[in-house]
C-alpha atoms as a PDB file:
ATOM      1  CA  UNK A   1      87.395 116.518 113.742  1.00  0.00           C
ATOM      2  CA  UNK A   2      88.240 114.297 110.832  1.00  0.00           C
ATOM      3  CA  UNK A   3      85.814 114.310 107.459  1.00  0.00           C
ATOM      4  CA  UNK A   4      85.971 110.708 107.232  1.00  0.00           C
ATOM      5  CA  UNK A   5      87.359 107.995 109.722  1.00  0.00           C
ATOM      6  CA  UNK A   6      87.040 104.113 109.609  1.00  0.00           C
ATOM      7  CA  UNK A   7      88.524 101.763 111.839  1.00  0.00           C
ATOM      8  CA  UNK A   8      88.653  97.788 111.256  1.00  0.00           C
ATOM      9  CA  UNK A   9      85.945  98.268 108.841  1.00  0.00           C
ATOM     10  CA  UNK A  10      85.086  95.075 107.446  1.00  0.00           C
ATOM     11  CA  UNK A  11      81.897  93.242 105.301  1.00  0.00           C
ATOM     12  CA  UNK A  12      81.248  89.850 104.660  1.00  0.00           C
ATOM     13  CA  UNK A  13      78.222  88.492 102.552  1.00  0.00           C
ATOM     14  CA  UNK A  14      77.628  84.897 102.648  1.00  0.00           C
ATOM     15  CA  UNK A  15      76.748  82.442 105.279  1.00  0.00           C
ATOM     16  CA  UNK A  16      79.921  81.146 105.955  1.00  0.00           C
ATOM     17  CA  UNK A  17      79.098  78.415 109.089  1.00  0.00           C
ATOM     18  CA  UNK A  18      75.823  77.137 108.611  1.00  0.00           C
ATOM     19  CA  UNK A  19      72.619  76.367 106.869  1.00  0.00           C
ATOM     20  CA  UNK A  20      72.693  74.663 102.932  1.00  0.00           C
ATOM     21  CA  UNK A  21      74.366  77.603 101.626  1.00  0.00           C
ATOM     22  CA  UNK A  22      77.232  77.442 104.417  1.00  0.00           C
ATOM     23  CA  UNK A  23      80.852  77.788 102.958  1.00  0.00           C
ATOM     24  CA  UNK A  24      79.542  80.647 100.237  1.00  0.00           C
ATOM     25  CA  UNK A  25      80.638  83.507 102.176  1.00  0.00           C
ATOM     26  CA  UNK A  26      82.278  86.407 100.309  1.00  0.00           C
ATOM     27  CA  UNK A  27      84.738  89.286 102.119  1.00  0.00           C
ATOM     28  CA  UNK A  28      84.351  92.485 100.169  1.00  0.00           C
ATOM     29  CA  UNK A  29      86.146  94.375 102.718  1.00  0.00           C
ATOM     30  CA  UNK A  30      88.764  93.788 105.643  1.00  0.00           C
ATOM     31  CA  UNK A  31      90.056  95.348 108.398  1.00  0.00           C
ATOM     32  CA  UNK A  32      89.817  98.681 106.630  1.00  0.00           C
ATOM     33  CA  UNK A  33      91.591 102.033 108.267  1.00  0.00           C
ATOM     34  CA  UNK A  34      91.874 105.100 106.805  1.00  0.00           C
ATOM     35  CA  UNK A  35      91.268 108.660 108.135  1.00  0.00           C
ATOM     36  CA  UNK A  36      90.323 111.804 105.659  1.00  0.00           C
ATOM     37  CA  UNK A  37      91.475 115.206 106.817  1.00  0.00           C
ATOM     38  CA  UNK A  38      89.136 118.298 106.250  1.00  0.00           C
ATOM     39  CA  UNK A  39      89.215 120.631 103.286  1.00  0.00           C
ATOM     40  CA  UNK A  40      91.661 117.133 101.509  1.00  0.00           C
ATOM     41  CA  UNK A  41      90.613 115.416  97.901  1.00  0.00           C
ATOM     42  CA  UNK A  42      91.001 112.059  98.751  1.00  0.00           C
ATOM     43  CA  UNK A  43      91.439 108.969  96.448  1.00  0.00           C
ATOM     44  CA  UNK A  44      90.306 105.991  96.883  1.00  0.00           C
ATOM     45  CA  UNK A  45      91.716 103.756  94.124  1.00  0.00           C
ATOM     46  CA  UNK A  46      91.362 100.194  93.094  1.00  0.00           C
ATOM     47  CA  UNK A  47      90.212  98.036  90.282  1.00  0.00           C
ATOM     48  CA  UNK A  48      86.812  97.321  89.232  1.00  0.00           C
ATOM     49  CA  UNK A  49      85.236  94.905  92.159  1.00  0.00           C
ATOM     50  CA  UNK A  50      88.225  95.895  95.020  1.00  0.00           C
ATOM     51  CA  UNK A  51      85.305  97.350  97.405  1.00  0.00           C
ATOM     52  CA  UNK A  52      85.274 100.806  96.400  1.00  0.00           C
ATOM     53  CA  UNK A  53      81.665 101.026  96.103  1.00  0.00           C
ATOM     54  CA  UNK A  54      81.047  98.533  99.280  1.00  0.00           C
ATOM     55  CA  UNK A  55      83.205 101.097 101.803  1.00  0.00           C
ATOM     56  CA  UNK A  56      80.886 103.828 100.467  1.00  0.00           C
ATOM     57  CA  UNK A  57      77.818 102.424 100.924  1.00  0.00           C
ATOM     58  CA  UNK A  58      79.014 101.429 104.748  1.00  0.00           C
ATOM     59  CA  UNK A  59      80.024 104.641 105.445  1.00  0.00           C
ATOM     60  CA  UNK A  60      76.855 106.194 104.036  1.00  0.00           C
ATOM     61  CA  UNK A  61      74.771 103.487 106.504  1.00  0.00           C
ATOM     62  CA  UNK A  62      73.123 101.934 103.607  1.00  0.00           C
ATOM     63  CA  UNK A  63      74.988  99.001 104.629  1.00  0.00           C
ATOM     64  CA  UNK A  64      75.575  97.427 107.968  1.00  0.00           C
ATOM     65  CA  UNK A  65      79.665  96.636 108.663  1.00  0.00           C
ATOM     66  CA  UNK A  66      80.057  93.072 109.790  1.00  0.00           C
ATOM     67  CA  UNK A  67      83.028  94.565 112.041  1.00  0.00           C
ATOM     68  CA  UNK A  68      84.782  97.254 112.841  1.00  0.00           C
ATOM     69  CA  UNK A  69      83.275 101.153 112.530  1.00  0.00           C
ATOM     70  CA  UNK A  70      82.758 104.206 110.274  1.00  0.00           C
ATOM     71  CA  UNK A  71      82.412 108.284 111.235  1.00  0.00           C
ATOM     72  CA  UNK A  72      81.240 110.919 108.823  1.00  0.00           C
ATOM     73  CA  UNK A  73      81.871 114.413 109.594  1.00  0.00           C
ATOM     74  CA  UNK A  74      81.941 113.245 113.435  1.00  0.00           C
ATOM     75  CA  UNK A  75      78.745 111.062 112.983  1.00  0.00           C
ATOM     76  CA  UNK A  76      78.114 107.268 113.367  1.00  0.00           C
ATOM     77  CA  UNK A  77      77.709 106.169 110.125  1.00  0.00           C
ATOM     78  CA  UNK A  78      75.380 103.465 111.806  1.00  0.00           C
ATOM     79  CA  UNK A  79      73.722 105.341 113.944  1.00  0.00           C
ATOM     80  CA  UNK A  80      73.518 108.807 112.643  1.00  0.00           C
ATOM     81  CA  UNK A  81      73.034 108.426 108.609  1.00  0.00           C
ATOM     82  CA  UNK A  82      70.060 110.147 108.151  1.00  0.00           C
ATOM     83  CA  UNK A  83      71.887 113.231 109.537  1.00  0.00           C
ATOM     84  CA  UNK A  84      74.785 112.321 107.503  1.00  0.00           C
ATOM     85  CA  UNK A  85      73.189 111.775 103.976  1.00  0.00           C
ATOM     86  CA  UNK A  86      71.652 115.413 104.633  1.00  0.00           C
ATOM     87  CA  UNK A  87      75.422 117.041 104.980  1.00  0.00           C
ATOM     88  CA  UNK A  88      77.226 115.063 102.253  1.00  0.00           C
ATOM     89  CA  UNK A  89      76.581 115.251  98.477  1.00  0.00           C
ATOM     90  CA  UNK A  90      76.533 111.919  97.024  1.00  0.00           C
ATOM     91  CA  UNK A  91      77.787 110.754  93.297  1.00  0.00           C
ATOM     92  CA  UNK A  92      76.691 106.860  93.411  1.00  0.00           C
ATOM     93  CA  UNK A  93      78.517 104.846  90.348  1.00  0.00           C
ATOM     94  CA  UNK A  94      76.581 104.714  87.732  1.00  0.00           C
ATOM     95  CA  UNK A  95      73.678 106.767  88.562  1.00  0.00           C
ATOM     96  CA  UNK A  96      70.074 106.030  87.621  1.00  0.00           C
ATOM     97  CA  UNK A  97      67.838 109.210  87.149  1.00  0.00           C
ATOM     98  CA  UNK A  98      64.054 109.496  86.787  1.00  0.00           C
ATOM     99  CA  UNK A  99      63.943 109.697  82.992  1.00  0.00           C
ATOM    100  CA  UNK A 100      60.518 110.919  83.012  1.00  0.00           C
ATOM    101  CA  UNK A 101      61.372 114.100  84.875  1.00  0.00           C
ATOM    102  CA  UNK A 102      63.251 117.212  83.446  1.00  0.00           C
ATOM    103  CA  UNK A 103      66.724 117.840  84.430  1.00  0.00           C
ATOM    104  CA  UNK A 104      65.762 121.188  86.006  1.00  0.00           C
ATOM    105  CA  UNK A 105      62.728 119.272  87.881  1.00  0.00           C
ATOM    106  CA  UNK A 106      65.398 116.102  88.989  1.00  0.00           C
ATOM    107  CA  UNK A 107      67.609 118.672  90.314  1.00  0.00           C
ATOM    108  CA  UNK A 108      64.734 120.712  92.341  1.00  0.00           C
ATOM    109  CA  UNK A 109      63.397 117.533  93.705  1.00  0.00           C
ATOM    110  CA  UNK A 110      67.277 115.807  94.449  1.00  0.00           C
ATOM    111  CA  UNK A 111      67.756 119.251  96.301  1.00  0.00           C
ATOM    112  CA  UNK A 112      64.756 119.041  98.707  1.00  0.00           C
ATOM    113  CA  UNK A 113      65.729 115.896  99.634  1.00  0.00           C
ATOM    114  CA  UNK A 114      68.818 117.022 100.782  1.00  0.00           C
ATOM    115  CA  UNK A 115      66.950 119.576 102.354  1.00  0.00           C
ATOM    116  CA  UNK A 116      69.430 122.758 102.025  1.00  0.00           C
ATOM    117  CA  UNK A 117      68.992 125.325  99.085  1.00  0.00           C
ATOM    118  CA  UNK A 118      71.433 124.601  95.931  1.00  0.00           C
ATOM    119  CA  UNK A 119      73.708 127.767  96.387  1.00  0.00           C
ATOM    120  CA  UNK A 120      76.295 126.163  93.804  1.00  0.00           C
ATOM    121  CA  UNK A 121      74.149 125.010  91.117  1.00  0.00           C
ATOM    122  CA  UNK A 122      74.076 128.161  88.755  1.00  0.00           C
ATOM    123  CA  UNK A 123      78.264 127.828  88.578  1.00  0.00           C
ATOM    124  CA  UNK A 124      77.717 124.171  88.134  1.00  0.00           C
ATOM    125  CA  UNK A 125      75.620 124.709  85.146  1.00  0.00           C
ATOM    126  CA  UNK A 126      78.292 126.738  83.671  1.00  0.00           C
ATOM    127  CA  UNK A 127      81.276 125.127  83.984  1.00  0.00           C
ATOM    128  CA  UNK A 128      79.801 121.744  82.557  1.00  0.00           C
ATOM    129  CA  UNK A 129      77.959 123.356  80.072  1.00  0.00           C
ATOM    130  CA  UNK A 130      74.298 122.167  80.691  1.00  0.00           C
ATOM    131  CA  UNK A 131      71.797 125.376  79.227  1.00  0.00           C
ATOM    132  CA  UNK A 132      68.297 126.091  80.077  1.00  0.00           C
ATOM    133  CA  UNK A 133      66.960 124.690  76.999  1.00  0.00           C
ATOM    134  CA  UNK A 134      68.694 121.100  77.803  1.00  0.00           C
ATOM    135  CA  UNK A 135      67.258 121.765  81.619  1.00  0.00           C
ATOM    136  CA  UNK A 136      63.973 121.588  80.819  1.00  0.00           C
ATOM    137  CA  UNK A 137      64.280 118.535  78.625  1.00  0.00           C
ATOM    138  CA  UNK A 138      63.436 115.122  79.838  1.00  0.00           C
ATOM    139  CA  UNK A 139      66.055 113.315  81.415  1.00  0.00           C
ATOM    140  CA  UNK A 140      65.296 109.991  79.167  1.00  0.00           C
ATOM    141  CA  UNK A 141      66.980 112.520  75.936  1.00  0.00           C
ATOM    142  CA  UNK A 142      69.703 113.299  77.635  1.00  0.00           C
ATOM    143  CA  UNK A 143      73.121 111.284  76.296  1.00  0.00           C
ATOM    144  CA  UNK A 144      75.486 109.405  78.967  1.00  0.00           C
ATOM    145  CA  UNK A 145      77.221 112.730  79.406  1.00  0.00           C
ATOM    146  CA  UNK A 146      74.465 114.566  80.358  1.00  0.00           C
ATOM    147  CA  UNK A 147      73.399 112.255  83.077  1.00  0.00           C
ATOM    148  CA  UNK A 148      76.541 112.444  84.258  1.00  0.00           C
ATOM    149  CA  UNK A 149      76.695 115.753  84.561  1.00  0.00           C
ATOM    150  CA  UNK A 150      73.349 115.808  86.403  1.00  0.00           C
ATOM    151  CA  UNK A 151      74.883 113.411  88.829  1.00  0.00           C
ATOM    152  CA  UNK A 152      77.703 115.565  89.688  1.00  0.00           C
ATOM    153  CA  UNK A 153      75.923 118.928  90.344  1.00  0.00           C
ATOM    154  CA  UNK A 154      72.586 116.738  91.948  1.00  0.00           C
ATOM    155  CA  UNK A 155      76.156 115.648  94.442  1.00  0.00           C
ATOM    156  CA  UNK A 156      77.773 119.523  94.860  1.00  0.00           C
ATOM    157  CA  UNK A 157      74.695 122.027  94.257  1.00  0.00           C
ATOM    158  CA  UNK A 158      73.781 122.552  98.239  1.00  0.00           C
ATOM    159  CA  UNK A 159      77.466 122.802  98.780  1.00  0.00           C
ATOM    160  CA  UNK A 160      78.023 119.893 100.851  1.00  0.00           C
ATOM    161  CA  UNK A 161      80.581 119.789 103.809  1.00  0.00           C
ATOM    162  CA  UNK A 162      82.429 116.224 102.233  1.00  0.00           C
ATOM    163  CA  UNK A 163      81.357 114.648  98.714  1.00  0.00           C
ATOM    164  CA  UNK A 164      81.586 111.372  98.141  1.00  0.00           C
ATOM    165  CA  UNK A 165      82.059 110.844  94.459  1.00  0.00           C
ATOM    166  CA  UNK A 166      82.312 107.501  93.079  1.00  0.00           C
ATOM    167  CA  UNK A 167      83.829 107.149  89.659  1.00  0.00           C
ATOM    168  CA  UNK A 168      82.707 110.786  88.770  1.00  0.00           C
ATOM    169  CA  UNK A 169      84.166 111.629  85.184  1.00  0.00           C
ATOM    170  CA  UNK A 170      82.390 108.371  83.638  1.00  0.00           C
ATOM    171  CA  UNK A 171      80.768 109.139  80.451  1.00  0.00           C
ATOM    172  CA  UNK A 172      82.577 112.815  80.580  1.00  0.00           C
ATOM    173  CA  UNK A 173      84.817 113.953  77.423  1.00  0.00           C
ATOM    174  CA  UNK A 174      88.049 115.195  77.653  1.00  0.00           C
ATOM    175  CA  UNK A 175      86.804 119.430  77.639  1.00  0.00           C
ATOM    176  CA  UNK A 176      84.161 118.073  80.603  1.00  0.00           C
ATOM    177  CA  UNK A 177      86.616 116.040  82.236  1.00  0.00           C
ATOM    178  CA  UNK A 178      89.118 119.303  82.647  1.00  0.00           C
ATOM    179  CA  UNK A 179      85.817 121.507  83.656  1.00  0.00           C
ATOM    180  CA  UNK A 180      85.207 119.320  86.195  1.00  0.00           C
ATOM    181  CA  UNK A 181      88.865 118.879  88.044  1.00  0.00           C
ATOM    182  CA  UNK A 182      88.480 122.714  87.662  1.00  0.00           C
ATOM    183  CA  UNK A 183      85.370 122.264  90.027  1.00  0.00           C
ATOM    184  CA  UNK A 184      87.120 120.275  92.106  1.00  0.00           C
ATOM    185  CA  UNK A 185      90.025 122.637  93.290  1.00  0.00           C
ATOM    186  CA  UNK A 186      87.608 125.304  94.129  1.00  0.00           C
ATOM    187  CA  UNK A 187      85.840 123.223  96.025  1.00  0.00           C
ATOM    188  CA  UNK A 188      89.245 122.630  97.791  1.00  0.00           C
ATOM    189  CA  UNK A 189      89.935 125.974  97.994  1.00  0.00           C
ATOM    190  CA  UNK A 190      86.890 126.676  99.857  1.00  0.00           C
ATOM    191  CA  UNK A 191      87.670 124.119 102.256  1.00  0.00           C
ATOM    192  CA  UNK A 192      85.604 121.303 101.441  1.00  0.00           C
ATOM    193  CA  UNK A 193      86.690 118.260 101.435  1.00  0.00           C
ATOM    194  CA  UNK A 194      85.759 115.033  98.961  1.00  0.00           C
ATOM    195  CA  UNK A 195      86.028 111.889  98.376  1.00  0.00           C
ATOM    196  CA  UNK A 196      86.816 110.609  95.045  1.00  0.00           C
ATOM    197  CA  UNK A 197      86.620 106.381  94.345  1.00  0.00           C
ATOM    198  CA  UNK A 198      88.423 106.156  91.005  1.00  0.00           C
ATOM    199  CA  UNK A 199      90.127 103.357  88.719  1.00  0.00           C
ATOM    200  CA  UNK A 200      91.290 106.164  86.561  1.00  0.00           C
ATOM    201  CA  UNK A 201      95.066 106.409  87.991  1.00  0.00           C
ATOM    202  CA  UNK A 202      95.361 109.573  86.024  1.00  0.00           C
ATOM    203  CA  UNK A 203      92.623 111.285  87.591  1.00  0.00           C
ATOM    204  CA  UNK A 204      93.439 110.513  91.040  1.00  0.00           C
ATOM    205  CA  UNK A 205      97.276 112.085  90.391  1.00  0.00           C
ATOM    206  CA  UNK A 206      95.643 115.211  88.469  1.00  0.00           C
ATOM    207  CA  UNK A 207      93.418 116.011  91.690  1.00  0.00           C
ATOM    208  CA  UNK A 208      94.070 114.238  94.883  1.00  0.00           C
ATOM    209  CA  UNK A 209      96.386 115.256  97.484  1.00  0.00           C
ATOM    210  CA  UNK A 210      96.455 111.360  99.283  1.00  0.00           C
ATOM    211  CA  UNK A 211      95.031 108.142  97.983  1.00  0.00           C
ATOM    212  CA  UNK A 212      94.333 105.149  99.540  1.00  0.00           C
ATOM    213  CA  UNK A 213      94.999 102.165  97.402  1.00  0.00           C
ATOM    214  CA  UNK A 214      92.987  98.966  98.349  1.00  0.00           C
ATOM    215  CA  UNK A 215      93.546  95.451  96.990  1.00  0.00           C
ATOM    216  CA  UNK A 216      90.314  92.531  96.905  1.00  0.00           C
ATOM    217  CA  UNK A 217      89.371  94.381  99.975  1.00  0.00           C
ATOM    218  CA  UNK A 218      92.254  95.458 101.746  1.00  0.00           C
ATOM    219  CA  UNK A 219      94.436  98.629 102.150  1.00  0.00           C
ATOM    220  CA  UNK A 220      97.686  98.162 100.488  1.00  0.00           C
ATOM    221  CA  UNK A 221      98.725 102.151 100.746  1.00  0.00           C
ATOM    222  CA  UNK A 222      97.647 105.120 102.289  1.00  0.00           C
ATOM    223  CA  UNK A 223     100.274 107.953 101.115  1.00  0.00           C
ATOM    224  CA  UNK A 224     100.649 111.680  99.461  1.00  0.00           C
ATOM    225  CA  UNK A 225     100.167 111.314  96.041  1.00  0.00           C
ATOM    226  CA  UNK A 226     103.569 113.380  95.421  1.00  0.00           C
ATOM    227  CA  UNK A 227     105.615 110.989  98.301  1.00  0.00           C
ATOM    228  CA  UNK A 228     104.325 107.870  96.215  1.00  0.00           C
ATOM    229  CA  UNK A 229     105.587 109.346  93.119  1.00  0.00           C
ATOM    230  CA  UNK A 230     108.994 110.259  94.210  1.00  0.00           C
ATOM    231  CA  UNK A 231     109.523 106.557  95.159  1.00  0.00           C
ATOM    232  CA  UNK A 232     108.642 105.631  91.212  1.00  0.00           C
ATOM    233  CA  UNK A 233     111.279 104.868  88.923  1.00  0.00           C
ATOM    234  CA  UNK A 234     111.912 106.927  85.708  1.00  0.00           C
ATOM    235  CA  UNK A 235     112.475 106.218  82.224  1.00  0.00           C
ATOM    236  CA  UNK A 236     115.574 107.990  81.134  1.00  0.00           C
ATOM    237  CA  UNK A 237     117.282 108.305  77.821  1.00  0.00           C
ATOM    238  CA  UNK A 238     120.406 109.746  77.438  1.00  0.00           C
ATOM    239  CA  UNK A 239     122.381 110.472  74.188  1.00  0.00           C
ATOM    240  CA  UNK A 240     125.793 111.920  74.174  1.00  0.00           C
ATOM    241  CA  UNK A 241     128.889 112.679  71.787  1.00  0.00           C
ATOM    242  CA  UNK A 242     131.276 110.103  72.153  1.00  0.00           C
ATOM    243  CA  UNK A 243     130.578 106.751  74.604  1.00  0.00           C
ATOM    244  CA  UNK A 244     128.318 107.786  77.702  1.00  0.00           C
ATOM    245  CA  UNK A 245     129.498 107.819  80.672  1.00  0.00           C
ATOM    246  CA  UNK A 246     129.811 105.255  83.669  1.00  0.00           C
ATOM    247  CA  UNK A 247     126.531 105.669  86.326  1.00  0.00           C
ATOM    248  CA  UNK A 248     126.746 102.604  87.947  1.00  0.00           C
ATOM    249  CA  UNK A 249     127.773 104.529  90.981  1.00  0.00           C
ATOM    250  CA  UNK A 250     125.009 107.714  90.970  1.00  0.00           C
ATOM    251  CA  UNK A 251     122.414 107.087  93.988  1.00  0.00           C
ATOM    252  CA  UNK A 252     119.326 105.978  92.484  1.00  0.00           C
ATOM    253  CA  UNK A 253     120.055 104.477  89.223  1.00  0.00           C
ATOM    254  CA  UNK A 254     119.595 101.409  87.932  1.00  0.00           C
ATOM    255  CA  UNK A 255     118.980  98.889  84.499  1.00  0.00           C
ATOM    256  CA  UNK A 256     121.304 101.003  82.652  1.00  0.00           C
ATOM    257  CA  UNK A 257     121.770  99.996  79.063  1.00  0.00           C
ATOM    258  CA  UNK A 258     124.405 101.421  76.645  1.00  0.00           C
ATOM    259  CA  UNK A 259     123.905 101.386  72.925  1.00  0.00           C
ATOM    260  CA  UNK A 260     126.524 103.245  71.033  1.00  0.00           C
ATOM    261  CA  UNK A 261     126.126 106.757  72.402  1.00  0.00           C
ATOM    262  CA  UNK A 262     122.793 106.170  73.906  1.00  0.00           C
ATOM    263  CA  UNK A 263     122.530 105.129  77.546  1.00  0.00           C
ATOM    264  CA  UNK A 264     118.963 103.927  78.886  1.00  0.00           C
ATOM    265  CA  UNK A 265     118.309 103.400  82.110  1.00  0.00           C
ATOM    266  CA  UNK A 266     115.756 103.711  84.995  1.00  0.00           C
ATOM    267  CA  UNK A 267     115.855 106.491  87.991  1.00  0.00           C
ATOM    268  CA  UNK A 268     114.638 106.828  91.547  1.00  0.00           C
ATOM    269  CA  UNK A 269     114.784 109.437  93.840  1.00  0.00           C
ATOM    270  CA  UNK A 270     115.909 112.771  93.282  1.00  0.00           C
ATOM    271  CA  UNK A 271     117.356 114.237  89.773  1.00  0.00           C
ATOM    272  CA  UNK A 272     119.980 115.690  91.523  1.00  0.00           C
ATOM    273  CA  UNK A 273     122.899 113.613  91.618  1.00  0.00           C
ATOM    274  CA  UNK A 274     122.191 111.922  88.200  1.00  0.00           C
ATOM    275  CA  UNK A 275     121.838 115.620  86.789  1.00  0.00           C
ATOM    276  CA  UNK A 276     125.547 116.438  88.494  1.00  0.00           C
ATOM    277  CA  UNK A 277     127.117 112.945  87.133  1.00  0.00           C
ATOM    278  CA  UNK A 278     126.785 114.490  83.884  1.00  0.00           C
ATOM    279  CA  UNK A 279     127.719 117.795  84.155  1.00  0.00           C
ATOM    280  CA  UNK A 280     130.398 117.629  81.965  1.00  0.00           C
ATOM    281  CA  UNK A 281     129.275 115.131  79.158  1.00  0.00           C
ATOM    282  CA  UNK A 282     128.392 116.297  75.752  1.00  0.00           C
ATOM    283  CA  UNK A 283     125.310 116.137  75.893  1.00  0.00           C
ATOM    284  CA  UNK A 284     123.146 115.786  72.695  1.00  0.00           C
ATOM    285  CA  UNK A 285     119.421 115.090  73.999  1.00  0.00           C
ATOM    286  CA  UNK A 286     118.602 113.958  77.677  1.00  0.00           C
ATOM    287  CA  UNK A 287     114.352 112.650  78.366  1.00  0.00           C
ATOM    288  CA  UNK A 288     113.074 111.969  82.062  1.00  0.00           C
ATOM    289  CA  UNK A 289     109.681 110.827  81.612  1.00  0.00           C
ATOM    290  CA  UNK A 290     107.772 111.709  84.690  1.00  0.00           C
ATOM    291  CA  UNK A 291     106.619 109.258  87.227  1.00  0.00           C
ATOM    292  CA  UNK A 292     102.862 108.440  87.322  1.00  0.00           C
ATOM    293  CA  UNK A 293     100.751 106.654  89.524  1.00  0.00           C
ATOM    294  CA  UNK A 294     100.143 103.966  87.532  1.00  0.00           C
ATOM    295  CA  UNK A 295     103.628 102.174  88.424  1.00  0.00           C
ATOM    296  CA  UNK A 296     102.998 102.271  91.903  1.00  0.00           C
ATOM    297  CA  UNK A 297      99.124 101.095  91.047  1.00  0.00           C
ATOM    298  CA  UNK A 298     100.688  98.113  89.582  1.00  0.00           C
ATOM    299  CA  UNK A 299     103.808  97.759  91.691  1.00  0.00           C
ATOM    300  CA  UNK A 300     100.705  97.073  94.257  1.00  0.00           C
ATOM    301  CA  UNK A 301      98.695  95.022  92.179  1.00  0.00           C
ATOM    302  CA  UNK A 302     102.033  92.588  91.507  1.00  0.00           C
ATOM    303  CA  UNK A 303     101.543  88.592  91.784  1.00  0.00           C
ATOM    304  CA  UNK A 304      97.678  89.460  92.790  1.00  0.00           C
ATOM    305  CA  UNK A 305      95.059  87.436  91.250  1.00  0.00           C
END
């Protein structure tokens, strides 16, 4: 059984043939298939507005798909998402809270609903650094932080099967951010499997082991996080004694510019046959700047409006 499955999963809003609003219809999502293995982190990246939130809100049943169909943990997501909102943990994007409530009363109450006992919660605490004294608090003191740290464990504190986590270190600071990706790989350690709708390209490399990259509502990529980066080009800078060397040949390189004894140029592929074209140069200082996701993001995104 897969975590997560859609196939031809589409929504349109609008009224598109008839009636005095005809023409205004809007497609937030097309033709949409991806499948989510268990015990995976799975990104699901795209810019503010791309359908991020709309695909989770379809395949939590809290919206109806104009086409095409969605399975959670083996369940209809149409049919069946009662049962399903009771065996995922849910971050929504910017989360509301009941600010007259304590956090220690929000969490009891979020917990019940979900209707299994919040096993992780204590660890939670702890690793993002939320004490008694803040617990019992009302939640209209806490800062953005806090909130969102109430989110997050209000999502993970039963220990859910999947988590769906949409845009989850918002509001977190750097020390938080790290705690949290912490939380995340033991969660993947003990099998389970989540989720994660990001724009933060960084934060989908740190943590995700494939991402699916959508565009105004379609998939553009669904691919390992480390296959996507080996197709990115490097930056490299080489400088030498003397007049660098001729690479015009070595698999994989590319743009090369020569400046006295520095050479510049760009690198795809593996490091290997670049490294063994300059075995024998006098080499003073040699950089490789590591790939990143955020080439291929906008690689993607190229010529779109």
């Amino acid at each position: 059984m897969d975590a997560l499955r859609t196939e031809g999963l589409t929504k349109r809003y609008g009224h598109p043939r008839r009636g005095p609003r005809a023409g205004s219809e809007v497609v937030a999502l097309t033709n949409l298939s991806i499948q989510v293995n268990v015990g995976e982190i799975f990104g699901f990246l795209g810019p503010n507005g791309a359908g991020k939130s709309t695909m989770i809100r379809l395949l939590l049943g809290l919206l109806h798909p104009s086409a095409g169909s969605a399975e959670v943990l083996g369940l209809d997501s149409q049919t069946a998402s009662v049962e399903i909102r009771g065996r995922v943990g849910y971050l929504p994007g910017g989360i509301a809270l009941y600010d007259g409530m304590t956090g220690l009363d929000l969490l009891d109450y979020l917990a019940r609903l979900y209707g299994r006992p919040p096993v992780r919660r204590a660890g939670l605490l702890e690793r993002l650094e939320l004490s008694e004294k803040t617990l019992n608090r009302p939640v209209r003191d806490y800062s953005r932080g806090m909130r969102q740290k109430i989110g997050i464990i209000q999502a993970l504190q039963h220990d859910p099967e999947l988590a769906i986590l949409d845009e989850p270190t918002e509001g977190l600071d750097p020390l938080m951010q790290r705690a949290f990706y912490d939380v995340l790989d033991d969660l993947r350690a003990a099998g389970r499997t989540i989720f994660l709708s990001s724009h933060v390209l960084s934060e989908v490399e740190r943590v995700c082991n494939r991402v699916a990259i959508i565009r105004s509502g379609r998939l553009v990529a669904l691919e390992d996080v480390t296959a996507l980066l080996a197709r990115r080009k490097r930056h490299v800078e080489l400088r030498v004694r003397g007049r660098p060397p001729d690479l015009s040949l070595v698999p994989g390189v590319s743009g090369i510019a020569v400046h006295d004894s520095l050479l510049s140029c760009q690198l795809e592929g593996e490091v290997g046959p670049f490294l063994s074209a300059i075995a024998g140069v006098p080499v003073v200082d040699l950089t490789i700047e590591p790939a990143h996701l955020e080439e291929a993001f906008l690689e993607f995104y190229e010529g779109s409006a």
